[in-house]
PDB file of N, CA and C in Angstrom:
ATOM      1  N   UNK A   1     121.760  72.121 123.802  1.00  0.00           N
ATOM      2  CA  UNK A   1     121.100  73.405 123.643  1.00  0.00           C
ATOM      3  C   UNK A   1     120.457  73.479 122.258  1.00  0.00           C
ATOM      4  N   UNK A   2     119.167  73.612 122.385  1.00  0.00           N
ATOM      5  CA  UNK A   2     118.786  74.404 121.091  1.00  0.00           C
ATOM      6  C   UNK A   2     118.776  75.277 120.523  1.00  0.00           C
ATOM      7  N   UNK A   3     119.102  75.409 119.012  1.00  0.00           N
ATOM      8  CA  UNK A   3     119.690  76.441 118.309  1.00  0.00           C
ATOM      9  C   UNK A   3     118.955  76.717 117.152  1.00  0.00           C
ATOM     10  N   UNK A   4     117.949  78.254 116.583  1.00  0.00           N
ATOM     11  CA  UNK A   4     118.577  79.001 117.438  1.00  0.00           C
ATOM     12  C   UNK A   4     117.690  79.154 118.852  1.00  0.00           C
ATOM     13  N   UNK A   5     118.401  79.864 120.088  1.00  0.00           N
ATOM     14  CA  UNK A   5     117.946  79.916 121.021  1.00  0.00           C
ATOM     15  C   UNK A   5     116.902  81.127 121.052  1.00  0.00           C
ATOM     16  N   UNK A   6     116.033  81.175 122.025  1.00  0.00           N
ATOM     17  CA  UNK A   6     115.061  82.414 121.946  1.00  0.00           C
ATOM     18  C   UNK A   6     115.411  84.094 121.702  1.00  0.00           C
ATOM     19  N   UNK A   7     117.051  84.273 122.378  1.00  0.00           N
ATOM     20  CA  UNK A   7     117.624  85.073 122.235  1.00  0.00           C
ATOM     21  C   UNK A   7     118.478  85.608 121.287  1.00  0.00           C
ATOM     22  N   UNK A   8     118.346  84.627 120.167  1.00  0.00           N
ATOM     23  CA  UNK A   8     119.215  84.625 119.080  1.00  0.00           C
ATOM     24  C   UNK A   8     118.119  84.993 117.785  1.00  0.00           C
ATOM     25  N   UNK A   9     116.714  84.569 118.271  1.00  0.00           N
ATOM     26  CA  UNK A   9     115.622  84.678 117.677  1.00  0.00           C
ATOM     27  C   UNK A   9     114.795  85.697 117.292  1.00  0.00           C
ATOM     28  N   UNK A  10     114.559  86.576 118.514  1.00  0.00           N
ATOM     29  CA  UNK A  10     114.359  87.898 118.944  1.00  0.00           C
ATOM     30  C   UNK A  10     115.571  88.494 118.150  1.00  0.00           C
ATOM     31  N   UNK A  11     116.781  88.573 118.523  1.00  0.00           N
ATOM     32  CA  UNK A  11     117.879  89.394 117.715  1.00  0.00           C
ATOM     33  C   UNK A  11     117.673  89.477 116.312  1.00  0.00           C
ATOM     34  N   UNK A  12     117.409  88.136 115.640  1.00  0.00           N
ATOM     35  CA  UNK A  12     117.293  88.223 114.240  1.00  0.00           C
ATOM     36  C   UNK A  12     115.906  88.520 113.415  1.00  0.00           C
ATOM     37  N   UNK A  13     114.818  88.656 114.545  1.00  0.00           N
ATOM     38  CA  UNK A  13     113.392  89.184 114.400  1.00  0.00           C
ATOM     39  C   UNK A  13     113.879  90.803 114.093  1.00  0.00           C
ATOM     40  N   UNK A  14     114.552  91.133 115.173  1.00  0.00           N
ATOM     41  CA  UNK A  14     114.335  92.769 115.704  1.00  0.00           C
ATOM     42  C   UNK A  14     115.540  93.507 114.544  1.00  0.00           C
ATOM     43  N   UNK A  15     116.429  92.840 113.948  1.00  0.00           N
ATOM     44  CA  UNK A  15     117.593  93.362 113.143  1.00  0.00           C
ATOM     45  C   UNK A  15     117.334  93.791 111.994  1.00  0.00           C
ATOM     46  N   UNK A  16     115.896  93.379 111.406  1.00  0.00           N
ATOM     47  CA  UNK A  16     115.423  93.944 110.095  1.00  0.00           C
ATOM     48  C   UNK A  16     114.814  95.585 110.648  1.00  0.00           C
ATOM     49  N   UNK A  17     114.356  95.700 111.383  1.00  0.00           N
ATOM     50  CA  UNK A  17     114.401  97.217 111.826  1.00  0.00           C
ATOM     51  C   UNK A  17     115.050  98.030 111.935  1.00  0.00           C
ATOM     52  N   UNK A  18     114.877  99.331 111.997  1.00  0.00           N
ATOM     53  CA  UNK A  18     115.644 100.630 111.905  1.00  0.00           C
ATOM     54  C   UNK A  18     115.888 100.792 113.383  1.00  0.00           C
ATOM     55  N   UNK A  19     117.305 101.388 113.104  1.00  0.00           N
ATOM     56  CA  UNK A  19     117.957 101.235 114.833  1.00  0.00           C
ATOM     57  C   UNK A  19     116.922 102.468 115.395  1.00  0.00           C
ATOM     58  N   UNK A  20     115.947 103.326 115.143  1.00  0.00           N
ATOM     59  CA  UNK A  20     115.550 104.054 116.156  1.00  0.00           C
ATOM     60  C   UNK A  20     113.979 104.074 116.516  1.00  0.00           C
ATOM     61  N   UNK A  21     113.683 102.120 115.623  1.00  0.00           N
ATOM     62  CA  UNK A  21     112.196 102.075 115.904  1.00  0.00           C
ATOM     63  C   UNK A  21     112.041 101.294 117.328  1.00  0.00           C
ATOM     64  N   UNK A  22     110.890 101.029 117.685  1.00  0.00           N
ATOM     65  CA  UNK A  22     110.665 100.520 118.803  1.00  0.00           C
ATOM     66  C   UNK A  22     110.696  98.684 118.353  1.00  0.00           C
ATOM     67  N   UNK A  23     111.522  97.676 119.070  1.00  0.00           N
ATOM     68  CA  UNK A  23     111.633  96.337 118.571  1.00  0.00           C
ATOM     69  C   UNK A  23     109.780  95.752 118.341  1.00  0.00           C
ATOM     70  N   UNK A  24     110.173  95.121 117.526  1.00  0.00           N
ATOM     71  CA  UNK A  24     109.043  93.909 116.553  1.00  0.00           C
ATOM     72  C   UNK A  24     108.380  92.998 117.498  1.00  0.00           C
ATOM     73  N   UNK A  25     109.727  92.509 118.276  1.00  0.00           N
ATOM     74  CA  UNK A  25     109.346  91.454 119.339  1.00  0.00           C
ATOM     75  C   UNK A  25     110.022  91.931 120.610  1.00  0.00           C
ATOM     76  N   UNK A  26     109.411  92.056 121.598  1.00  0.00           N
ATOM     77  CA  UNK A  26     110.073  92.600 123.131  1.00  0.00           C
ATOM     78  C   UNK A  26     110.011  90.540 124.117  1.00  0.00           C
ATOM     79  N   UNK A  27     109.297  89.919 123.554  1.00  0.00           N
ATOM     80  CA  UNK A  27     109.395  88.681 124.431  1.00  0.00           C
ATOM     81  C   UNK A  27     109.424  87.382 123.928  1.00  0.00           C
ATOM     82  N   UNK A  28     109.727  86.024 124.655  1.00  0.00           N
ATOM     83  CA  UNK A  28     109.442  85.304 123.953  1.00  0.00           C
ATOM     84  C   UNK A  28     108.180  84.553 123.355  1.00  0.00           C
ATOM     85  N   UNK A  29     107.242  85.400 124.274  1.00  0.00           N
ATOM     86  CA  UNK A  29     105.965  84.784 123.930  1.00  0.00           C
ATOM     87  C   UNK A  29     105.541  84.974 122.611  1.00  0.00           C
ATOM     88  N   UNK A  30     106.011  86.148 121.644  1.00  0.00           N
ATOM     89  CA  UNK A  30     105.716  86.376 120.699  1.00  0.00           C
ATOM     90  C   UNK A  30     106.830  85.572 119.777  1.00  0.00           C
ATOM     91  N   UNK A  31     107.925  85.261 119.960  1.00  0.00           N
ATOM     92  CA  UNK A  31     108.252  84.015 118.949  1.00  0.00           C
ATOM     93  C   UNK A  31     107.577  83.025 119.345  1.00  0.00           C
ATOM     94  N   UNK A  32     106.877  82.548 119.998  1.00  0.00           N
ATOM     95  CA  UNK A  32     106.404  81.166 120.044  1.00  0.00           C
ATOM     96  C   UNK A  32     104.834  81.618 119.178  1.00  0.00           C
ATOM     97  N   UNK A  33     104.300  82.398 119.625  1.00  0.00           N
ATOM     98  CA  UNK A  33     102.819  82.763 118.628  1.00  0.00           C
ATOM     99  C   UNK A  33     103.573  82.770 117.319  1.00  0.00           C
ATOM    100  N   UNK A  34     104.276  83.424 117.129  1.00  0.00           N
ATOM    101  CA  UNK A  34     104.360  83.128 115.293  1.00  0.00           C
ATOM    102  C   UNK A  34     104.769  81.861 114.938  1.00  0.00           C
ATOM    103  N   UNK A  35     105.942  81.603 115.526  1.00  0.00           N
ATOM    104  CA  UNK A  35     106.352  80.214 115.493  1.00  0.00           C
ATOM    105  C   UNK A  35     105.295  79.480 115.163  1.00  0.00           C
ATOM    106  N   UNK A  36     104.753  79.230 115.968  1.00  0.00           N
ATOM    107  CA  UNK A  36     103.389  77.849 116.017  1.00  0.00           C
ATOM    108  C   UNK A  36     102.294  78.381 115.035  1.00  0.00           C
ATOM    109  N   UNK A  37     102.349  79.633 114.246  1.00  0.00           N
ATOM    110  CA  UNK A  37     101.235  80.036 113.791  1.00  0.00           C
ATOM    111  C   UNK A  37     101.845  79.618 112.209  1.00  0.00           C
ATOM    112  N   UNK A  38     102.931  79.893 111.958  1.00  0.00           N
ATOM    113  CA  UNK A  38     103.587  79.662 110.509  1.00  0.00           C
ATOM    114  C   UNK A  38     103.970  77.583 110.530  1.00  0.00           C
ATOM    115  N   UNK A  39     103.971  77.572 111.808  1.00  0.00           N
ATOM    116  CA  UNK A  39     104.003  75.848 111.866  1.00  0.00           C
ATOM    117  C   UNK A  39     102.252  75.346 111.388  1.00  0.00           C
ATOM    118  N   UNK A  40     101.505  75.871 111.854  1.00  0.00           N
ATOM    119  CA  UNK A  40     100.260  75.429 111.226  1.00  0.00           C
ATOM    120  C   UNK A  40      99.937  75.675 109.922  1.00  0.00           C
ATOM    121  N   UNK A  41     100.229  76.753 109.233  1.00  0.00           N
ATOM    122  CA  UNK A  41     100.371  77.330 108.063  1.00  0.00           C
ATOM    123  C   UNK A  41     100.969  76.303 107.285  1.00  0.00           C
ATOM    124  N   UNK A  42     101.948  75.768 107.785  1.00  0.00           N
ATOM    125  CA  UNK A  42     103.134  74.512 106.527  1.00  0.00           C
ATOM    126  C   UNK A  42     101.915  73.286 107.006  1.00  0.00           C
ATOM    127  N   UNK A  43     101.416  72.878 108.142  1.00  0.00           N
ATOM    128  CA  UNK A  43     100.660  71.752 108.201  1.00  0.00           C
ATOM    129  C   UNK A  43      99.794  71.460 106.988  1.00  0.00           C
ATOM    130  N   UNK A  44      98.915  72.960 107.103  1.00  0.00           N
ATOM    131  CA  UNK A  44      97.714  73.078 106.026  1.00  0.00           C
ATOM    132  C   UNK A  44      97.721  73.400 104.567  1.00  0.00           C
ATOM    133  N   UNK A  45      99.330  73.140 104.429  1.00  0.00           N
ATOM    134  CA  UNK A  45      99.718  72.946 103.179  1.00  0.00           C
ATOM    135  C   UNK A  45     100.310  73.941 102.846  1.00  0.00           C
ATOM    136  N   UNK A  46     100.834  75.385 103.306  1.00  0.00           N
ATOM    137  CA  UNK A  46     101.829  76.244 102.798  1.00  0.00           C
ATOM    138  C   UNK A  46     103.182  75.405 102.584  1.00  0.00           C
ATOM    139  N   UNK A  47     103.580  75.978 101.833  1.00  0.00           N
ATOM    140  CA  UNK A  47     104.949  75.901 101.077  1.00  0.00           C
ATOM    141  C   UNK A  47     106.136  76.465 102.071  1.00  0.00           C
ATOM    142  N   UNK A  48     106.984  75.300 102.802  1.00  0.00           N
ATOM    143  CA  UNK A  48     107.839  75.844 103.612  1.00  0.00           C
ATOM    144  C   UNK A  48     109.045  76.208 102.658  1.00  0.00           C
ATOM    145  N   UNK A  49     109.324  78.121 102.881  1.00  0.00           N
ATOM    146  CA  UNK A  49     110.425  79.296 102.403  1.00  0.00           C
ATOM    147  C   UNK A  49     111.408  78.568 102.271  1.00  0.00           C
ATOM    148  N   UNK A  50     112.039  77.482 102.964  1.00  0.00           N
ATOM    149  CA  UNK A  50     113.649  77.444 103.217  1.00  0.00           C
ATOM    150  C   UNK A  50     113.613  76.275 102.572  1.00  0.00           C
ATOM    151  N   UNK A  51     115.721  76.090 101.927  1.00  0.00           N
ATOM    152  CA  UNK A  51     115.411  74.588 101.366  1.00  0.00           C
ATOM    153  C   UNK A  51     116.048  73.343 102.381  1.00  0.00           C
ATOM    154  N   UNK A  52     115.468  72.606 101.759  1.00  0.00           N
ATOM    155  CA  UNK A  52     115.488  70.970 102.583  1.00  0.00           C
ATOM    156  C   UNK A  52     114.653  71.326 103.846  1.00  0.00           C
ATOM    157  N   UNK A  53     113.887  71.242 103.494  1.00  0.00           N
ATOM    158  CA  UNK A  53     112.375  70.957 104.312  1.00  0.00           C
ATOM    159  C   UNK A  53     112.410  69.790 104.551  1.00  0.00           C
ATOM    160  N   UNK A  54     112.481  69.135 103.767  1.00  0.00           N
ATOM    161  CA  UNK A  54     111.540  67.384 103.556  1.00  0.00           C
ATOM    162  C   UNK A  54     112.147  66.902 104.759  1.00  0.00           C
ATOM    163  N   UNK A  55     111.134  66.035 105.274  1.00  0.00           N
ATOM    164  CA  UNK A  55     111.285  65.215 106.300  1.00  0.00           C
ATOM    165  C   UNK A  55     111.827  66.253 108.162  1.00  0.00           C
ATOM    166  N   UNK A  56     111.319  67.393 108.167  1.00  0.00           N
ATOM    167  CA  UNK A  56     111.746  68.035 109.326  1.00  0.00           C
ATOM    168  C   UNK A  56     110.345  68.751 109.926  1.00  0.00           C
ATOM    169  N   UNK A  57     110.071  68.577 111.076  1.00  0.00           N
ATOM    170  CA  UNK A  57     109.024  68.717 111.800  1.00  0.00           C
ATOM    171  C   UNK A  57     108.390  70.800 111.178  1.00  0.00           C
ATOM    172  N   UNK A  58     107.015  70.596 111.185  1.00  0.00           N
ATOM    173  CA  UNK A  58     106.889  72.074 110.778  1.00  0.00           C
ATOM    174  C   UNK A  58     107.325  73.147 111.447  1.00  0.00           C
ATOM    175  N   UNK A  59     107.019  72.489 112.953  1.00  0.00           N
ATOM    176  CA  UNK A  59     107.709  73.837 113.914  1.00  0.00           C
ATOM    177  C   UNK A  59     109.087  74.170 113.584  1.00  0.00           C
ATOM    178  N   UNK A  60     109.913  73.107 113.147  1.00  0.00           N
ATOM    179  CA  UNK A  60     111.793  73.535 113.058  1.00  0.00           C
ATOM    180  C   UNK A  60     111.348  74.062 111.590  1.00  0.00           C
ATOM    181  N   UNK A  61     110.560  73.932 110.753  1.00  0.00           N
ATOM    182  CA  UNK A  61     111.007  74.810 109.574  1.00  0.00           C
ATOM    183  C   UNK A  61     110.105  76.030 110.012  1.00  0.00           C
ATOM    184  N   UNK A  62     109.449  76.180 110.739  1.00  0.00           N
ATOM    185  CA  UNK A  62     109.096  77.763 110.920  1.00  0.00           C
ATOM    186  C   UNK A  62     110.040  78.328 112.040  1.00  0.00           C
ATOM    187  N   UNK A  63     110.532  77.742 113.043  1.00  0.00           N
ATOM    188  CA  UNK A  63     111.822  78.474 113.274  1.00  0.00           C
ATOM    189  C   UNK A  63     112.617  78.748 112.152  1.00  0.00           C
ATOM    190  N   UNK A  64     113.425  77.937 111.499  1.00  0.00           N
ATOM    191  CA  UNK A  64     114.436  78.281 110.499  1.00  0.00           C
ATOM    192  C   UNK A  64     113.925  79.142 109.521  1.00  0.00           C
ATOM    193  N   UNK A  65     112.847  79.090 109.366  1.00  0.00           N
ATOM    194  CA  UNK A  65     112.086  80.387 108.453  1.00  0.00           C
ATOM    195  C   UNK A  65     112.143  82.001 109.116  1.00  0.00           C
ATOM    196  N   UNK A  66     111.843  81.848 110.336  1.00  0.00           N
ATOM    197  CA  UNK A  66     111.468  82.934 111.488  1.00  0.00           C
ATOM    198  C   UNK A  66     113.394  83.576 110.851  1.00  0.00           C
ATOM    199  N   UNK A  67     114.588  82.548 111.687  1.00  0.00           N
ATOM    200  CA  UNK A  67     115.294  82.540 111.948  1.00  0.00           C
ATOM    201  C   UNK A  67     116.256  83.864 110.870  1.00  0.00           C
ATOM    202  N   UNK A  68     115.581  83.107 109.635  1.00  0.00           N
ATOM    203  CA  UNK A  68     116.784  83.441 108.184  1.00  0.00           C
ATOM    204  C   UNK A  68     115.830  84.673 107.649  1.00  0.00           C
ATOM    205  N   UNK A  69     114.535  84.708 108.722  1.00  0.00           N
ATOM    206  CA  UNK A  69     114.551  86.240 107.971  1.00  0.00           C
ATOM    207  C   UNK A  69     112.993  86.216 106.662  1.00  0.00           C
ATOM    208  N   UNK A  70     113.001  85.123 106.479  1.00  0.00           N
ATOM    209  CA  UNK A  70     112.193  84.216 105.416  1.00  0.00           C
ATOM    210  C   UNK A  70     110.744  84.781 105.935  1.00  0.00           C
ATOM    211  N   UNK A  71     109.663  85.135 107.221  1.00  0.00           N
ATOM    212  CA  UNK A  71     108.795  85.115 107.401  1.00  0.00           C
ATOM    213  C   UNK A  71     109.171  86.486 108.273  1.00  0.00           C
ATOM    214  N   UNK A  72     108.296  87.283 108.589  1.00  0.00           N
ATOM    215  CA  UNK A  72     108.221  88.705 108.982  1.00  0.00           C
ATOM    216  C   UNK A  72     107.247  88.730 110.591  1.00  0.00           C
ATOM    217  N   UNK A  73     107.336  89.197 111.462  1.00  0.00           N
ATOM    218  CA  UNK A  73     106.893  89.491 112.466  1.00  0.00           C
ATOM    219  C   UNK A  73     105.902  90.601 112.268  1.00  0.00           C
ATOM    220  N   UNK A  74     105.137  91.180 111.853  1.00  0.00           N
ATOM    221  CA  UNK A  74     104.191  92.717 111.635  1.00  0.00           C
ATOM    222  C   UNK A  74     103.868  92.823 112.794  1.00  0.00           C
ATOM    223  N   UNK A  75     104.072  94.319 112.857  1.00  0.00           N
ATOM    224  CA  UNK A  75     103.212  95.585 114.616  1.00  0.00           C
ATOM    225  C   UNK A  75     101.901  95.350 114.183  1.00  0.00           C
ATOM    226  N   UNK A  76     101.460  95.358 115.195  1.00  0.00           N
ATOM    227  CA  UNK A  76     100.073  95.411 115.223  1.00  0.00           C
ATOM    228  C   UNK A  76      99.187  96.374 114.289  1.00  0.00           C
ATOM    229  N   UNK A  77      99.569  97.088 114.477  1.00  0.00           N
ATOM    230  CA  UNK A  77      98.787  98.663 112.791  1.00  0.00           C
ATOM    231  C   UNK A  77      99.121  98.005 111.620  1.00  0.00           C
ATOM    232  N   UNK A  78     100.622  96.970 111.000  1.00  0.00           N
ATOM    233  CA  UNK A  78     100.762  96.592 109.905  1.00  0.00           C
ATOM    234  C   UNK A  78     100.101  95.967 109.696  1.00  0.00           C
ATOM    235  N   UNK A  79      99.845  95.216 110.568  1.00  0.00           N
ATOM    236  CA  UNK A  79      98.903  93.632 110.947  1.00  0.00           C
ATOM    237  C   UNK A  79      97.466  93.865 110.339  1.00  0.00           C
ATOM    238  N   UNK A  80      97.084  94.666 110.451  1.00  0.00           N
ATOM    239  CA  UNK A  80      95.944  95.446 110.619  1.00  0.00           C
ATOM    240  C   UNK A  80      95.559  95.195 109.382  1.00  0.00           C
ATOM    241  N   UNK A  81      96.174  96.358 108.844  1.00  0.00           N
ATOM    242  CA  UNK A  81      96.444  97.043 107.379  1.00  0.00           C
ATOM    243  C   UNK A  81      96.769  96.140 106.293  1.00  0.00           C
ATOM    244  N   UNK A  82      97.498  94.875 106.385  1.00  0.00           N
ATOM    245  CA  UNK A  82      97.596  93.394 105.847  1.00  0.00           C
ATOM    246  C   UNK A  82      96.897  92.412 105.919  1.00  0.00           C
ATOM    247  N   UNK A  83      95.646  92.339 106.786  1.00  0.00           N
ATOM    248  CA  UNK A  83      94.386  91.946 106.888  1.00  0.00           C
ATOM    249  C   UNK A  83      93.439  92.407 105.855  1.00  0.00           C
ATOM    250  N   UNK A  84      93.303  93.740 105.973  1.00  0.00           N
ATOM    251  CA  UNK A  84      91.959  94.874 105.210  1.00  0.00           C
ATOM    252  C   UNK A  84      92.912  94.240 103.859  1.00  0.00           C
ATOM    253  N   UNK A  85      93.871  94.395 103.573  1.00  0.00           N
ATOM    254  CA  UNK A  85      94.368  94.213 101.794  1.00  0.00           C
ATOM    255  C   UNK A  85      94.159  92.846 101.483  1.00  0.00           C
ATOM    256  N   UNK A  86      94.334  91.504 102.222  1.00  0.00           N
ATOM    257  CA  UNK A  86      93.846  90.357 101.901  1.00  0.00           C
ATOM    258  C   UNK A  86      92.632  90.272 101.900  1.00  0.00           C
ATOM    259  N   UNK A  87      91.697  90.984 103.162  1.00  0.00           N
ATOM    260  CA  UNK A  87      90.240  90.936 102.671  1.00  0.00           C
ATOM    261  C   UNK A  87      89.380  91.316 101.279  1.00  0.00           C
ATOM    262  N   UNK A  88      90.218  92.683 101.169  1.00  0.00           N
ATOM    263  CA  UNK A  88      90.193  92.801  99.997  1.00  0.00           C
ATOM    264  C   UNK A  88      90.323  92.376  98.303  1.00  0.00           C
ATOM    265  N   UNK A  89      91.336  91.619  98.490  1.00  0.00           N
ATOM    266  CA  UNK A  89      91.889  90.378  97.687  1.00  0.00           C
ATOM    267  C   UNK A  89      90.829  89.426  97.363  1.00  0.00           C
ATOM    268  N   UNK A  90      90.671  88.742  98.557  1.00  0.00           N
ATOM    269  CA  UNK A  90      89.475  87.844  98.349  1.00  0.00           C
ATOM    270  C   UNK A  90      88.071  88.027  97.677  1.00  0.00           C
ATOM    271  N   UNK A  91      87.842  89.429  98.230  1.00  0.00           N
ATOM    272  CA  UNK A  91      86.226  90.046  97.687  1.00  0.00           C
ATOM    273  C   UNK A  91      86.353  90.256  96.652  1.00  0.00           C
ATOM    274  N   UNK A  92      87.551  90.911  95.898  1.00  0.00           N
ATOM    275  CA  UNK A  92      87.551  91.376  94.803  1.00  0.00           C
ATOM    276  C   UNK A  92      87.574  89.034  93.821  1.00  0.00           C
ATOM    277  N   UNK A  93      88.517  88.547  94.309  1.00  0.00           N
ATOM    278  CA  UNK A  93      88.467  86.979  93.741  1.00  0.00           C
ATOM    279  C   UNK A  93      87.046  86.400  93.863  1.00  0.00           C
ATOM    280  N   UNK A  94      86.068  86.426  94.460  1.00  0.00           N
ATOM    281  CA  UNK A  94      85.258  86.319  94.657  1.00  0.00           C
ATOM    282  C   UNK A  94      83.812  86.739  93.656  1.00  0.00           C
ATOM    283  N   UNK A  95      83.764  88.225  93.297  1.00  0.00           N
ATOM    284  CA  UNK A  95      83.302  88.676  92.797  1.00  0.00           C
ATOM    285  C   UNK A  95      83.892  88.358  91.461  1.00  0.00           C
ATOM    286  N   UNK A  96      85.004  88.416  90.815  1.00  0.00           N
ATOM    287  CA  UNK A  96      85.733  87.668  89.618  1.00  0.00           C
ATOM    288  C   UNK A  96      85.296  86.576  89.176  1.00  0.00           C
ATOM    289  N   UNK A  97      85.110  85.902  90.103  1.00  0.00           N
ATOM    290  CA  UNK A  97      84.973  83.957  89.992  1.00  0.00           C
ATOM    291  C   UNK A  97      82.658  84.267  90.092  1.00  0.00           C
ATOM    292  N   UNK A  98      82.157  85.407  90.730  1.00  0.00           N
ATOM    293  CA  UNK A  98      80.877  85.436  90.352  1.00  0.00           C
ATOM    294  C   UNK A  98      80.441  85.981  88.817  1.00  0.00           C
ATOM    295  N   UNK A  99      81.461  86.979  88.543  1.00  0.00           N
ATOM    296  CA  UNK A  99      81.081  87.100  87.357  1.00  0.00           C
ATOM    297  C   UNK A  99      81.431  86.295  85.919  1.00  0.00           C
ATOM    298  N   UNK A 100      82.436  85.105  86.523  1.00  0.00           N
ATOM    299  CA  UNK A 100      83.027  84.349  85.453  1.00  0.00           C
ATOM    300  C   UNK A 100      81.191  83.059  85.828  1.00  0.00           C
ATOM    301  N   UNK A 101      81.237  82.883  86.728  1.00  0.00           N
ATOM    302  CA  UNK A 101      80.003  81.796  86.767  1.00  0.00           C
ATOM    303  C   UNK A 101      78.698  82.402  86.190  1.00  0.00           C
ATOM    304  N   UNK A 102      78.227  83.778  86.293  1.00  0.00           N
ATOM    305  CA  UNK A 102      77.158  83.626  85.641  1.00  0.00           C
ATOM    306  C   UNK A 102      77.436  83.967  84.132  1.00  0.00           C
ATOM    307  N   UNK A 103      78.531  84.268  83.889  1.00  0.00           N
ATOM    308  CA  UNK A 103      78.529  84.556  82.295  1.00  0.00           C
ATOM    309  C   UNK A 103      78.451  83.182  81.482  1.00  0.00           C
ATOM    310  N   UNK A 104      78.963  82.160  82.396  1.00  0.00           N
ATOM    311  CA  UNK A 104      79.186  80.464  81.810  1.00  0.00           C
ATOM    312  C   UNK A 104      77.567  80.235  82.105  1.00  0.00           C
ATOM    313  N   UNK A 105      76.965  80.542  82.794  1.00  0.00           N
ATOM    314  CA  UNK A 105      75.444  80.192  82.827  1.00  0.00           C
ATOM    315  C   UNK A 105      74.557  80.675  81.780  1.00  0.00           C
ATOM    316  N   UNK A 106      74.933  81.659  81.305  1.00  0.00           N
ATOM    317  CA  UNK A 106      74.052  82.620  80.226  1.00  0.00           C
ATOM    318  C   UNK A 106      74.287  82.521  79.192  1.00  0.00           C
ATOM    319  N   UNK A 107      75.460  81.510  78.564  1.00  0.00           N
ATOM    320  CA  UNK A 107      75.638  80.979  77.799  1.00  0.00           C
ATOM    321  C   UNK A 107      74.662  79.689  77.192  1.00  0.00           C
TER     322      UNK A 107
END
């Protein structure tokens, strides 16, 4: 058996919530989308959360990440709302890194 199992997964997704919200994850389809989405994330070079990584397939360290709590599930409105603030992030880095290039030009 593999451990943890889907049901053990979901439990420890849904336990960071307040006992009178509606659960994070209702299926398993949604641990496997994050799963595989934080497994591509360590491919493309994120920094896998947990220690002794080395040498263990990305998908088992984004379970064990999922697992310990290490990576977050977001509702869809958070999701949202954590998008617009990274977009934001970027435009604002962007515009930073334009005004650092033409000031090195006008020099």
């Amino acid at each position: 058996m593999i451990h943890p199992s889907y049901t053990e997964l979901i439990q420890a997704v849904n336990k960071t919530g307040e006992d009178d919200e509606q659960p994070v994850v209702n299926s398993r389809y949604s641990i496997v989308l994050a799963t595989s989405k934080r497994a591509r994330q360590i491919i493309g070079g994120a920094q896998p959360l947990v220690p002794r990584a080395e040498g263990k397939k990305p998908l088992s360290i984004a379970i064990e990440e999922l697992y310990k709590g290490e990576v977050k599930i977001l509702p869809e409105e958070e999701k949202t709302q954590e998008e617009e603030n990274q977009e934001q992030e970027i435009i604002s880095l962007e515009e930073a890194q334009e005004e650092t290039t033409t000031e090195t030009t006008e020099i």
